[in-house]
C-alpha atoms as a PDB file:
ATOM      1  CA  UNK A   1     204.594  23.691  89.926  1.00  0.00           C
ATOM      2  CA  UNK A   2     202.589  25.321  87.384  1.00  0.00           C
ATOM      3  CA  UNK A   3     200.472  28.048  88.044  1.00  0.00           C
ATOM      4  CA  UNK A   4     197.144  28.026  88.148  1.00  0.00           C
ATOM      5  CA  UNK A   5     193.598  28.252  85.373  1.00  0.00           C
ATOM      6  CA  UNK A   6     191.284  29.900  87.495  1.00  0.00           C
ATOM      7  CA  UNK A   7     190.795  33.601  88.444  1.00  0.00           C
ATOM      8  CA  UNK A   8     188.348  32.984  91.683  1.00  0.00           C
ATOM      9  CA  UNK A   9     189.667  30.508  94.698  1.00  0.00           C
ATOM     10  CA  UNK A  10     187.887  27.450  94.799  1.00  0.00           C
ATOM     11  CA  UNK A  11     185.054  26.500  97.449  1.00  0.00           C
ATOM     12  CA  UNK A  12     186.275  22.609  97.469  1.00  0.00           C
ATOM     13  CA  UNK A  13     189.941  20.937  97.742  1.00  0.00           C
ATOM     14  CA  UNK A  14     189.041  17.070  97.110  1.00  0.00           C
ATOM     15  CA  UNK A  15     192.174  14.837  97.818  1.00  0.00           C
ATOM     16  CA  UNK A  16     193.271  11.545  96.559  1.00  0.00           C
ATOM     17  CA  UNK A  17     194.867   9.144  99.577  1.00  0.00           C
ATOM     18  CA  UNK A  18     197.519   6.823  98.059  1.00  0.00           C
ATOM     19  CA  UNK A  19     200.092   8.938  96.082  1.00  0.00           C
ATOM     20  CA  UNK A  20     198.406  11.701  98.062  1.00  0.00           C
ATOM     21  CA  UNK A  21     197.702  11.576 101.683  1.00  0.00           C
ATOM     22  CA  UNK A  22     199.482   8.725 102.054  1.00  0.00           C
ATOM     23  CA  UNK A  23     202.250   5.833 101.014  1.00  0.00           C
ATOM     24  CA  UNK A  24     202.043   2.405 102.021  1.00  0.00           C
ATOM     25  CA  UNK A  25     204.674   1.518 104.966  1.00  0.00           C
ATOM     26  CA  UNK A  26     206.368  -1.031 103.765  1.00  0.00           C
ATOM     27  CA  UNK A  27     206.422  -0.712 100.310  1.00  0.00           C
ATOM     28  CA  UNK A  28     203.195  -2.689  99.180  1.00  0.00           C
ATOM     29  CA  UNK A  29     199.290  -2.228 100.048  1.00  0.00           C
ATOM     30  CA  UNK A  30     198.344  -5.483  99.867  1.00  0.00           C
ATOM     31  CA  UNK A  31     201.050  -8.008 100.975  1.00  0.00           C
ATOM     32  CA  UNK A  32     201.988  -7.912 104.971  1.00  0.00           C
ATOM     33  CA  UNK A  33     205.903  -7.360 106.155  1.00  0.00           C
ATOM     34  CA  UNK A  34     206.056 -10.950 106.899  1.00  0.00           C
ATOM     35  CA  UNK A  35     205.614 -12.020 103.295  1.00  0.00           C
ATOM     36  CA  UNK A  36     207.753  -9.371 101.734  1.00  0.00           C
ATOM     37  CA  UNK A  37     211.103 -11.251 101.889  1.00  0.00           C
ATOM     38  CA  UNK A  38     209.562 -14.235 100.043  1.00  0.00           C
ATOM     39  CA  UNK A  39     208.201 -12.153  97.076  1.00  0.00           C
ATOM     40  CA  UNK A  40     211.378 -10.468  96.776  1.00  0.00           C
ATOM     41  CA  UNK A  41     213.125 -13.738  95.832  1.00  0.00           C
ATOM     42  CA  UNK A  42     210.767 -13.724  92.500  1.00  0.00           C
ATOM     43  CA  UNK A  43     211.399 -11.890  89.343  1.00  0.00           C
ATOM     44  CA  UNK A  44     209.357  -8.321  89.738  1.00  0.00           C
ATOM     45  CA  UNK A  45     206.814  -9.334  86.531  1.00  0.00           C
ATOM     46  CA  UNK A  46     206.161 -12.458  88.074  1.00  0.00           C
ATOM     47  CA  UNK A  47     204.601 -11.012  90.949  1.00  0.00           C
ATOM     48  CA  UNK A  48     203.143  -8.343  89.164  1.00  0.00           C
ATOM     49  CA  UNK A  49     201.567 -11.256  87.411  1.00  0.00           C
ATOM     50  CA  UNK A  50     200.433 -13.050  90.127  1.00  0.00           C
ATOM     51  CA  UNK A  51     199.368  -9.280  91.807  1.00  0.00           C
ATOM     52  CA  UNK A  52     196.828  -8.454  89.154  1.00  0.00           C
ATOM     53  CA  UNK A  53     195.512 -12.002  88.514  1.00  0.00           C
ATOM     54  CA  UNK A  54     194.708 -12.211  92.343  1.00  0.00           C
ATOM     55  CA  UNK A  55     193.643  -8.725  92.455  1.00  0.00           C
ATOM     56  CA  UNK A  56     190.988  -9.295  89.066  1.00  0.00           C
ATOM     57  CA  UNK A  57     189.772 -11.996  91.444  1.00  0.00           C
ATOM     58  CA  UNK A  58     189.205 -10.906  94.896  1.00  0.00           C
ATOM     59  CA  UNK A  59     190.396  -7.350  95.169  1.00  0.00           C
ATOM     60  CA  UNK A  60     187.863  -5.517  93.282  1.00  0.00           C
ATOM     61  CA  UNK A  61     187.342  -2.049  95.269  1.00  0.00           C
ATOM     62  CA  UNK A  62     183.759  -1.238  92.965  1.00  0.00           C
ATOM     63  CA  UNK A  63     182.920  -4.008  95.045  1.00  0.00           C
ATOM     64  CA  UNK A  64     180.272  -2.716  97.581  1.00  0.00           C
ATOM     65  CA  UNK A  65     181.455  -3.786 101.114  1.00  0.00           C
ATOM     66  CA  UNK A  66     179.990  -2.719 104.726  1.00  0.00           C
ATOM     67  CA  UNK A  67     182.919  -4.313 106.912  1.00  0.00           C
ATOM     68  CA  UNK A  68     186.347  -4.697 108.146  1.00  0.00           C
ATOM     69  CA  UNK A  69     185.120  -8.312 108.463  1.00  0.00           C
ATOM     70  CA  UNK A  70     184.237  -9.089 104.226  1.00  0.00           C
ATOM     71  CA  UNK A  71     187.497  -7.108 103.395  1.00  0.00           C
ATOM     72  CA  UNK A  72     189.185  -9.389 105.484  1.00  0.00           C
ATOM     73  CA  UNK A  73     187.738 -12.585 104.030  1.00  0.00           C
ATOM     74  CA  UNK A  74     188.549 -10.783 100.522  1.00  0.00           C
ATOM     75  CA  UNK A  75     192.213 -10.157 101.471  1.00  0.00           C
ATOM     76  CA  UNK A  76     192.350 -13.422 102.637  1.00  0.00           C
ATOM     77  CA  UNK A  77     191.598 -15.162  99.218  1.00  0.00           C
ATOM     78  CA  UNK A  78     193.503 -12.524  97.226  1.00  0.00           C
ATOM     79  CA  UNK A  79     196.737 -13.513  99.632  1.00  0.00           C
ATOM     80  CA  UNK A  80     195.633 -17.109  98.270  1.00  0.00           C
ATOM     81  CA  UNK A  81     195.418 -16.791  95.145  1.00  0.00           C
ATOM     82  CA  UNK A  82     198.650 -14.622  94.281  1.00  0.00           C
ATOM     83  CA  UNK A  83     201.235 -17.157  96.449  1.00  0.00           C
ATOM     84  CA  UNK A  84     199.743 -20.000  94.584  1.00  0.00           C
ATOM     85  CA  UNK A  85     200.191 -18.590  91.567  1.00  0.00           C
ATOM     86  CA  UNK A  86     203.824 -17.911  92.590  1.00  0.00           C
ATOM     87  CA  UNK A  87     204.967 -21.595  93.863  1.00  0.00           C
ATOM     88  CA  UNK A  88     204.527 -20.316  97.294  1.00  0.00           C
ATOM     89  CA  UNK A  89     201.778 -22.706  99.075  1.00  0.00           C
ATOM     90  CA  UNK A  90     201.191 -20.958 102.627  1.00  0.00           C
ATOM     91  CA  UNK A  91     199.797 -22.469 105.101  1.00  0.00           C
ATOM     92  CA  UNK A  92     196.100 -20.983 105.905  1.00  0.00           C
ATOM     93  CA  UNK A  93     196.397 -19.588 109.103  1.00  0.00           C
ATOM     94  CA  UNK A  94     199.833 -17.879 107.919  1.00  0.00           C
ATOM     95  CA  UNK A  95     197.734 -16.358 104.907  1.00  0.00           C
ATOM     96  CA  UNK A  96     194.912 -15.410 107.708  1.00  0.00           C
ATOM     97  CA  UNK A  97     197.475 -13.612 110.022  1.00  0.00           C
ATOM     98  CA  UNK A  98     198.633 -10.946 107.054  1.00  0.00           C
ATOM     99  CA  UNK A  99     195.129 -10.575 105.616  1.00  0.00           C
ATOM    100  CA  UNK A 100     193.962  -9.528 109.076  1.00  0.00           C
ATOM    101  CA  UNK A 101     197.667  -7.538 109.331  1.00  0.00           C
ATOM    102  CA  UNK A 102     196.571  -5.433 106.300  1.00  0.00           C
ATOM    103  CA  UNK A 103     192.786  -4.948 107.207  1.00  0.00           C
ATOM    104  CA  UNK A 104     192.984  -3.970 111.146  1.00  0.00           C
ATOM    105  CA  UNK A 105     197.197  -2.007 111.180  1.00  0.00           C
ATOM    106  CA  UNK A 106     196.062   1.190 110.878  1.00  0.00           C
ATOM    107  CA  UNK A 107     200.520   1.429 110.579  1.00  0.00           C
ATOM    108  CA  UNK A 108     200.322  -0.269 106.851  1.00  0.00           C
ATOM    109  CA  UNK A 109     199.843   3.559 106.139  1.00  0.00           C
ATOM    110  CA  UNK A 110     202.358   6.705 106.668  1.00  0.00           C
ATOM    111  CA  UNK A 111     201.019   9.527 105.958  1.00  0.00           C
ATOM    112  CA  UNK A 112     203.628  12.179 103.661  1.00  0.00           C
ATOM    113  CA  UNK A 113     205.173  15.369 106.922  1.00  0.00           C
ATOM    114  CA  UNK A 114     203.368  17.580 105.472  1.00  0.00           C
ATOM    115  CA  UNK A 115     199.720  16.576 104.746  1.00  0.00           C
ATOM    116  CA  UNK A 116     198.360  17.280 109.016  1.00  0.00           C
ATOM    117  CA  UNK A 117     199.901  20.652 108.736  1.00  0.00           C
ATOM    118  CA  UNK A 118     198.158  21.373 105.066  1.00  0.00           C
ATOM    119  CA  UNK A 119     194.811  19.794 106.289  1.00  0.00           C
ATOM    120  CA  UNK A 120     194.775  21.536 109.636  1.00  0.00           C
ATOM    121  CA  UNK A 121     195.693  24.969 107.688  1.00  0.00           C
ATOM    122  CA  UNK A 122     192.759  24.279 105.214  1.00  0.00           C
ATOM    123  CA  UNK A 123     190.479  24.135 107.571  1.00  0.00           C
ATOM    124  CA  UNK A 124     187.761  26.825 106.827  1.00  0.00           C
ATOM    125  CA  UNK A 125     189.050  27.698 103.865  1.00  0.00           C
ATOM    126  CA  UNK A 126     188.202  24.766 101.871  1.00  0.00           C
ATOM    127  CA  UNK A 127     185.602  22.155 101.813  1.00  0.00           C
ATOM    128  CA  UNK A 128     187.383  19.339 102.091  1.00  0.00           C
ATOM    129  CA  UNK A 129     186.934  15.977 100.710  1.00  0.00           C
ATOM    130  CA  UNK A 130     188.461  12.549 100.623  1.00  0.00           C
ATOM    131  CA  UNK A 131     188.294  10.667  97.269  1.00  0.00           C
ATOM    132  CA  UNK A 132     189.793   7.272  97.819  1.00  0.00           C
ATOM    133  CA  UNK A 133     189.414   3.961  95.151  1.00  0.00           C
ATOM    134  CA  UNK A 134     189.632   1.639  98.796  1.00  0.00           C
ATOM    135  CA  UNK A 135     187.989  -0.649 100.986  1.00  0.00           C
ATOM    136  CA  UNK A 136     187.183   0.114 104.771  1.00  0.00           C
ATOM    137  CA  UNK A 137     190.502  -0.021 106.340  1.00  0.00           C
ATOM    138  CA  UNK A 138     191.399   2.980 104.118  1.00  0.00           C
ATOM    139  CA  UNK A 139     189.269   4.801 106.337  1.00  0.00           C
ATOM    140  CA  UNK A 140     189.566   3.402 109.636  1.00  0.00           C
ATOM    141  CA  UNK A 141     193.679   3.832 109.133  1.00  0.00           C
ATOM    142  CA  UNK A 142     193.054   7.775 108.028  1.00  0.00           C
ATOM    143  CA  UNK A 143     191.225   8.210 111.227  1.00  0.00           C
ATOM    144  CA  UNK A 144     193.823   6.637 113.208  1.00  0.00           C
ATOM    145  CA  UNK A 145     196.599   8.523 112.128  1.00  0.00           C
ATOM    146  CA  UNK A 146     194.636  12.158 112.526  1.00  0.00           C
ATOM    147  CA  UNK A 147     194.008  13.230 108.922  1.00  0.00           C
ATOM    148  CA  UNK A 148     190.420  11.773 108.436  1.00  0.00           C
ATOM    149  CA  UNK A 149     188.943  14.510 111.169  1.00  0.00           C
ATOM    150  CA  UNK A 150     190.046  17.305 109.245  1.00  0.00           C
ATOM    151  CA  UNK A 151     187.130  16.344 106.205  1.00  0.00           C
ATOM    152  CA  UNK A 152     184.231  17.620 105.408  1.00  0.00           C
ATOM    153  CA  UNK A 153     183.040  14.472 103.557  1.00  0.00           C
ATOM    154  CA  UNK A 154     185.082  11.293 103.119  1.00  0.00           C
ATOM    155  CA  UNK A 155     184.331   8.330  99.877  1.00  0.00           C
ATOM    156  CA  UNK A 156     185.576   5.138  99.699  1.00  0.00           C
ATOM    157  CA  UNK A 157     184.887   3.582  96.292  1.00  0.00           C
ATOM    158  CA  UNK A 158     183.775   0.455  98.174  1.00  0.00           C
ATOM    159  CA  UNK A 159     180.524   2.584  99.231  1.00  0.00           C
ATOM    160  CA  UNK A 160     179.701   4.110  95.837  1.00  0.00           C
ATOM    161  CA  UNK A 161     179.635   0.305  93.845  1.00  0.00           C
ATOM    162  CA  UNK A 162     182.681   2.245  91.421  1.00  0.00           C
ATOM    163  CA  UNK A 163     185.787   3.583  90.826  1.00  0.00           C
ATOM    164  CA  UNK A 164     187.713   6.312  89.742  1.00  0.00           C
ATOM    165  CA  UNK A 165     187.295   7.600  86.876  1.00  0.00           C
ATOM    166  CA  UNK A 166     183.307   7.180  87.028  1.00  0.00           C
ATOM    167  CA  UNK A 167     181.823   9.743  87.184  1.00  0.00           C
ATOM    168  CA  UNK A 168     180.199   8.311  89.957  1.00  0.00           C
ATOM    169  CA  UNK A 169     182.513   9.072  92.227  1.00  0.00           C
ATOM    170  CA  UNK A 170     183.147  12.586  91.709  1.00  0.00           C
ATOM    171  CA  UNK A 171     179.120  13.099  91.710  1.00  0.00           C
ATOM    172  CA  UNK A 172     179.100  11.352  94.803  1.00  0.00           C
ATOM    173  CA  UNK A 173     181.737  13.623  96.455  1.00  0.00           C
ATOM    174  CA  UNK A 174     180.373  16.727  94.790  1.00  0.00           C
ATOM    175  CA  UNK A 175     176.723  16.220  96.233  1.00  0.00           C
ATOM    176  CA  UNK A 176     178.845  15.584  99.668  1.00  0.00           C
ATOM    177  CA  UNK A 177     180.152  18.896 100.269  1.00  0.00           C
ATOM    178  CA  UNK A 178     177.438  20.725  98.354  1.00  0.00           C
ATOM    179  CA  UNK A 179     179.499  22.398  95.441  1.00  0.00           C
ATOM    180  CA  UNK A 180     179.596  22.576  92.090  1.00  0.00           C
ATOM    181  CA  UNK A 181     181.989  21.115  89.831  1.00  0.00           C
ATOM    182  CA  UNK A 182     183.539  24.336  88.727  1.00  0.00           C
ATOM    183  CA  UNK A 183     183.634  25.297  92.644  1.00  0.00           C
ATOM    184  CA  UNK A 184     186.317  22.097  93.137  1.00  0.00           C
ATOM    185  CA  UNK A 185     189.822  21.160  92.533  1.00  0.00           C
ATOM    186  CA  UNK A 186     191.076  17.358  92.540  1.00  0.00           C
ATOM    187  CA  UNK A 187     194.190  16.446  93.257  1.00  0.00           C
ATOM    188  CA  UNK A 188     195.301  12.695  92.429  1.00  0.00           C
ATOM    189  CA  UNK A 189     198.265  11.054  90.635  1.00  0.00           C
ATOM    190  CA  UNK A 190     196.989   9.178  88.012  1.00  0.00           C
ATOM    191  CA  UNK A 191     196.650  10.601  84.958  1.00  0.00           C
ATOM    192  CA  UNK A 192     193.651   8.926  83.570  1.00  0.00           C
ATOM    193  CA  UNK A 193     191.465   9.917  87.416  1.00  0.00           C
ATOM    194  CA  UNK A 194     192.503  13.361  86.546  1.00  0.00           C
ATOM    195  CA  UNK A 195     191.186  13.453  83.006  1.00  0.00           C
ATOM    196  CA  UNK A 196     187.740  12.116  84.119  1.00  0.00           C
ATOM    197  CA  UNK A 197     187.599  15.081  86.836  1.00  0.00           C
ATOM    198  CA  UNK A 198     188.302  18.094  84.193  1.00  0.00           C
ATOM    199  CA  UNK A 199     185.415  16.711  81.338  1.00  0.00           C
ATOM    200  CA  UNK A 200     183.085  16.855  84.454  1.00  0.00           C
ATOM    201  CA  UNK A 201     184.482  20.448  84.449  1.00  0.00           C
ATOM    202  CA  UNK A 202     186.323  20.030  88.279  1.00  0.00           C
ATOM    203  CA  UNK A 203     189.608  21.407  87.609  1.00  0.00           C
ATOM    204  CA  UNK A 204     192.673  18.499  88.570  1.00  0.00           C
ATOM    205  CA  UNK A 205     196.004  18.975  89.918  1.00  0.00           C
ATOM    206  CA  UNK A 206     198.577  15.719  89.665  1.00  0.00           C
ATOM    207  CA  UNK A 207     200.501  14.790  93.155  1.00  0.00           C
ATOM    208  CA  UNK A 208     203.487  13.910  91.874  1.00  0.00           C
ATOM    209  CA  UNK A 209     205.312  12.971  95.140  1.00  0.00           C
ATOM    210  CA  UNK A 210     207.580  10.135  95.182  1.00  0.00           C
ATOM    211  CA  UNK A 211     205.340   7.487  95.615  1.00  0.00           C
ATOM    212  CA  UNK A 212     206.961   4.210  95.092  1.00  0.00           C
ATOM    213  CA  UNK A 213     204.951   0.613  95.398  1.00  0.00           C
ATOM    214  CA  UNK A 214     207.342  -2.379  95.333  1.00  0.00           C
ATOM    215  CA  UNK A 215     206.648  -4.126  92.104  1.00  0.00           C
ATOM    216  CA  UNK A 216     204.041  -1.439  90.777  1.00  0.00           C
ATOM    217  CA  UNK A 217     205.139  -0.418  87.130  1.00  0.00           C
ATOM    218  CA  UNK A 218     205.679   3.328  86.693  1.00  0.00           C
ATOM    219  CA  UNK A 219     202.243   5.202  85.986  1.00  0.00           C
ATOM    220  CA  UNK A 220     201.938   6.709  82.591  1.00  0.00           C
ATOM    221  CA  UNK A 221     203.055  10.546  83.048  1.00  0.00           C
ATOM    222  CA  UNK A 222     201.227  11.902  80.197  1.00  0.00           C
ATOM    223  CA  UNK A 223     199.538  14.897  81.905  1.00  0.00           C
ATOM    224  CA  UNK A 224     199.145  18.400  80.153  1.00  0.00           C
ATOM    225  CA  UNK A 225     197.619  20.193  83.129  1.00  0.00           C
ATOM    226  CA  UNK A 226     198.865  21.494  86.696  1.00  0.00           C
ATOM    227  CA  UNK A 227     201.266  19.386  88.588  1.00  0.00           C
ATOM    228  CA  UNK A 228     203.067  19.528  92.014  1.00  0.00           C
ATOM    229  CA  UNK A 229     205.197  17.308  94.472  1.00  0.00           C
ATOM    230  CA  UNK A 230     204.157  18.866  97.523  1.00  0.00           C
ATOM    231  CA  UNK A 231     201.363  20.804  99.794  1.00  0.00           C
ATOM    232  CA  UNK A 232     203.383  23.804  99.769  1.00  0.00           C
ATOM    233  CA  UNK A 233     203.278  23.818  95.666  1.00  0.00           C
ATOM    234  CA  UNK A 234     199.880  23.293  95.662  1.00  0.00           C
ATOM    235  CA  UNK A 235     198.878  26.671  97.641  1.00  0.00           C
ATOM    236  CA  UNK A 236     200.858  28.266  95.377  1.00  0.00           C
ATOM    237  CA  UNK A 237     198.899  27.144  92.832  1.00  0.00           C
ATOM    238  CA  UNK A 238     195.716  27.830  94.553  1.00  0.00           C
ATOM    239  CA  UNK A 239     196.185  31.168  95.776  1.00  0.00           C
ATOM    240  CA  UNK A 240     198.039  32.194  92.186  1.00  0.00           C
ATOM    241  CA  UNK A 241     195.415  35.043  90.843  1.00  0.00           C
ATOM    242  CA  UNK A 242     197.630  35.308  87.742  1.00  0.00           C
ATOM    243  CA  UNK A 243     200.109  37.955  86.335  1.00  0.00           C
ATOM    244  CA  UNK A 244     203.361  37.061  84.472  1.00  0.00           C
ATOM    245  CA  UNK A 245     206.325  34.533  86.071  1.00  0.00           C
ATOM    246  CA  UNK A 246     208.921  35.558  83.830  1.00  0.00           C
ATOM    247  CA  UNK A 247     212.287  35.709  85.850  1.00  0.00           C
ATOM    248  CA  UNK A 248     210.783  34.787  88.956  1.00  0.00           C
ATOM    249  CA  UNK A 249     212.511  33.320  91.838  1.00  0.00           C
ATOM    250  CA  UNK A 250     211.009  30.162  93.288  1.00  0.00           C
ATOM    251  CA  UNK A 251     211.163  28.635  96.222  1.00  0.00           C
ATOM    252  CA  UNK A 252     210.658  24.931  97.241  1.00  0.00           C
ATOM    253  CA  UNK A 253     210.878  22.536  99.982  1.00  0.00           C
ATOM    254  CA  UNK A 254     211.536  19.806  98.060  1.00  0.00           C
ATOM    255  CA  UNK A 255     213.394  19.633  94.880  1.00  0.00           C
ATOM    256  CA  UNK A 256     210.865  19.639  92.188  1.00  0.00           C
ATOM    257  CA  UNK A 257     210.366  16.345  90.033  1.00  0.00           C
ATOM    258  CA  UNK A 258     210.326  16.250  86.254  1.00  0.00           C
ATOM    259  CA  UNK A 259     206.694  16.832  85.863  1.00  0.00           C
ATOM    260  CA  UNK A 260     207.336  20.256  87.994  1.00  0.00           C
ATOM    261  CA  UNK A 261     210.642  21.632  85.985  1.00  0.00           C
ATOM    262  CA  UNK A 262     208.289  21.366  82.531  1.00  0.00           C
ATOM    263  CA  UNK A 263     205.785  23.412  84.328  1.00  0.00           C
ATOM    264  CA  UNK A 264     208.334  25.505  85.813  1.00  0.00           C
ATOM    265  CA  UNK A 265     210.423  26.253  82.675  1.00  0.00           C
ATOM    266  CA  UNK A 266     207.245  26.796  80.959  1.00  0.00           C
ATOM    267  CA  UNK A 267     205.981  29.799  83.141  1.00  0.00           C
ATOM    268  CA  UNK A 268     209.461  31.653  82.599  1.00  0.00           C
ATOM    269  CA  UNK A 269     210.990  30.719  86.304  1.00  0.00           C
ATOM    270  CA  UNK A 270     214.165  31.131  86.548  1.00  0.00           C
ATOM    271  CA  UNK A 271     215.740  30.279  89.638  1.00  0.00           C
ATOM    272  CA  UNK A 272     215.119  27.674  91.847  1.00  0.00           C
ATOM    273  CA  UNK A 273     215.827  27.819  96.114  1.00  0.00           C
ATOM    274  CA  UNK A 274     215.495  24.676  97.367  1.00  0.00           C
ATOM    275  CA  UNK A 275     215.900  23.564 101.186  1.00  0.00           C
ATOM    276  CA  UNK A 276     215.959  19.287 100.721  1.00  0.00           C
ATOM    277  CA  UNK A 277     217.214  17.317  97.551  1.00  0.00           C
ATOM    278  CA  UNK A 278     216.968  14.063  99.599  1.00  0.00           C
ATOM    279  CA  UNK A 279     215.071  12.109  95.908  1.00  0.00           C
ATOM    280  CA  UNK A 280     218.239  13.420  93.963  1.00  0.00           C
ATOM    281  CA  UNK A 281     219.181  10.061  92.688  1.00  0.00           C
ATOM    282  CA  UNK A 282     215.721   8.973  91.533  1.00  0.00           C
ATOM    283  CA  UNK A 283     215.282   9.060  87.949  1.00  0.00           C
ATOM    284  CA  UNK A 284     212.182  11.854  88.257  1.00  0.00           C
ATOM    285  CA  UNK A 285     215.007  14.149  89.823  1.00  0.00           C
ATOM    286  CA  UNK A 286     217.910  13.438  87.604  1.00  0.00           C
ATOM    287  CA  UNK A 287     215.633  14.032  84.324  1.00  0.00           C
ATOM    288  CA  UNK A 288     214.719  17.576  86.195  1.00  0.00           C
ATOM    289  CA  UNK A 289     217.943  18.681  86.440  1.00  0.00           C
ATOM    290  CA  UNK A 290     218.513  17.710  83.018  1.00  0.00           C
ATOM    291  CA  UNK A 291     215.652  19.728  81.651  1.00  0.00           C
ATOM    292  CA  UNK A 292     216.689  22.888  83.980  1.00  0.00           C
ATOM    293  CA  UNK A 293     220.117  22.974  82.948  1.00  0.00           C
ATOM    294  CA  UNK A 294     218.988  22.889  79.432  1.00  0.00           C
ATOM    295  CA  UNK A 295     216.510  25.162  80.065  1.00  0.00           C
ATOM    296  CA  UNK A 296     219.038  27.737  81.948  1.00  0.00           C
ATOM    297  CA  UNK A 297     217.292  27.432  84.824  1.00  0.00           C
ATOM    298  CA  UNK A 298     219.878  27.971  87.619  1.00  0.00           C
ATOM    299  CA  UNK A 299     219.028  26.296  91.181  1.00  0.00           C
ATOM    300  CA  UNK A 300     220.321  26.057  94.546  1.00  0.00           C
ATOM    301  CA  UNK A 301     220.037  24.601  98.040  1.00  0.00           C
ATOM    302  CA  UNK A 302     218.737  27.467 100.637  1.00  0.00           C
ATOM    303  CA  UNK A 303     221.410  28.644 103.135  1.00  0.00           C
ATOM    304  CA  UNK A 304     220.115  28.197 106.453  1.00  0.00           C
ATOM    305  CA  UNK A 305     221.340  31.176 108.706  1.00  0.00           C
ATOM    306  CA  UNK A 306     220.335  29.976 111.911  1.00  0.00           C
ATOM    307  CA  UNK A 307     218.860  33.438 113.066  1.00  0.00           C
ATOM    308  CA  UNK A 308     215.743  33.560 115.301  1.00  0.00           C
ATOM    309  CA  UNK A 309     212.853  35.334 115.318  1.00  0.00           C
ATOM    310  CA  UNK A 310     210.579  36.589 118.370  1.00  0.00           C
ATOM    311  CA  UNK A 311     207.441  38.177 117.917  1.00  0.00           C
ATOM    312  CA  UNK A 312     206.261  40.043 120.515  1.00  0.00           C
ATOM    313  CA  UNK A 313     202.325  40.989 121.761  1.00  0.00           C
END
């Protein structure tokens, strides 16, 4: 967590889904359950390969698109396109079945535990807005699964003709919930979506959960600004209205990732409470504890003592 650039609370909180909101069920967007077990068998470049050669194709999201039914037909030939280019030659109606599986499962998405809480909480606060490179189903799924109510305004690239980082986009969700660009922060975790929100002047917070897409290369981490894993970091960031961290005690839900302990070890924090450590053998959370320890930056999991309280009217 770093702490925050601006003395006056924003108006806006525009969110990101994948990486974000959400994380895709079974470890891929784009390729059903039932197809999973045969792409495993292949070397992970070769079907990153075949991914963004079938995705170049037929899975453009600046695409304009009005329908469940054209995604579908587009999911259908990107399906095509990246088994063929793998050796695997599917029969049609098996390709059909997981095109439609991805378009109509609203269950493809799982949202993180603690993004209905934050939404619910933000709720008069905040403007809020969705900010989504995505076709239809993105939607259609966020509704399902009780997050898209909570928005003020909700963009799909797929209905602006572009993606992030044009500055389309932003504009587009801007105009939406009637603010200004200095009136907004943008959370996302790509680096280069962030960059194109802060030279509009919006300022841009990176999610840096653990978001993991089978296959998917590891997104370039070169971001100077703010940066959080969680919700719960992110009002603290929000509601920070400055004044110095040095020798501050923080606490966490979830132990922060390497992107986090910079910031953290930056602003002079020096101990960390943490209640879960469940990532503690990914490499984000061994390199953190790396850079703490060097840092002398003394953490520790949070001692439940099991005592109630009971408030009383």
């Amino acid at each position: 967590m770093e702490k925050g650039n601006c003395d006056r609370a924003p108006k806006a909180l525009i969110l990101d889904c994948g990486g974000v909101l959400a994380y895709p069920t079974h470890g891929d967007w784009t390729f059903p359950p039932a197809m999973m077990e045969s792409l495993r068998a292949f070397p992970a470049r070769d079907v990153v390969i075949a991914r963004a050669r079938a995705a170049l194709e037929w899975l453009d999201e600046s695409e304009k698109l009005d329908s469940l039914e054209e995604e579908d037909g587009l999911r259908l030939g990107y399906l095509r396109a990246a088994t063929n280019d793998l050796g695997l030659y599917m029969e049609n109606e098996v390709l059909a079945q997981g095109a439609h599986w991805i378009t109509y499962t609203p269950e493809c998405y799982s949202l993180y535990e603690d993004v209905l809480p934050a939404l619910e909480a933000w709720q008069g606060k905040y403007r809020l807005g969705l900010l989504s490179n995505a076709m239809p189903s993105m939607k259609k799924a966020m509704e399902a699964l009780g997050a898209l109510q909570w928005f003020d305004a909700a963009i799909a690239s797929c209905e602006i003709g572009a993606i992030k980082p044009a500055h389309q986009m932003y504009e587009a969700i801007l105009a939406a919930l009637g603010v200004a660009p200095g009136e907004a922060v943008f959370v996302d975790d790509l680096p280069m979506n962030l960059e194109a929100a802060r030279a509009l002047g919006v300022r841009a917070v990176r999610m840096a959960r653990p978001f993991y897409l089978e296959w998917m290369p590891p997104q370039d981490g070169s971001w100077d600004g703010e940066c959080v894993s969680s919700f719960a970091e992110l009002n603290a960031i929000l509601n920070y209205r400055g004044g110095s961290l040095e020798g501050a005690k923080l606490y966490v839900s979830l132990f922060p990732c390497n992107e986090c302990a910079k910031a953290i070890i930056q602003a002079g924090i020096k101990t960390i409470v943490y209640d879960c450590d469940k990532y503690e053998h990914t490499p984000s959370v061994i390199a953190s504890k790396r850079m703490l320890d060097a840092a002398g930056v003394r953490y520790y999991k949070y001692n439940r003592s099991g005592k109630a309280i009971t408030l009383s009217v």
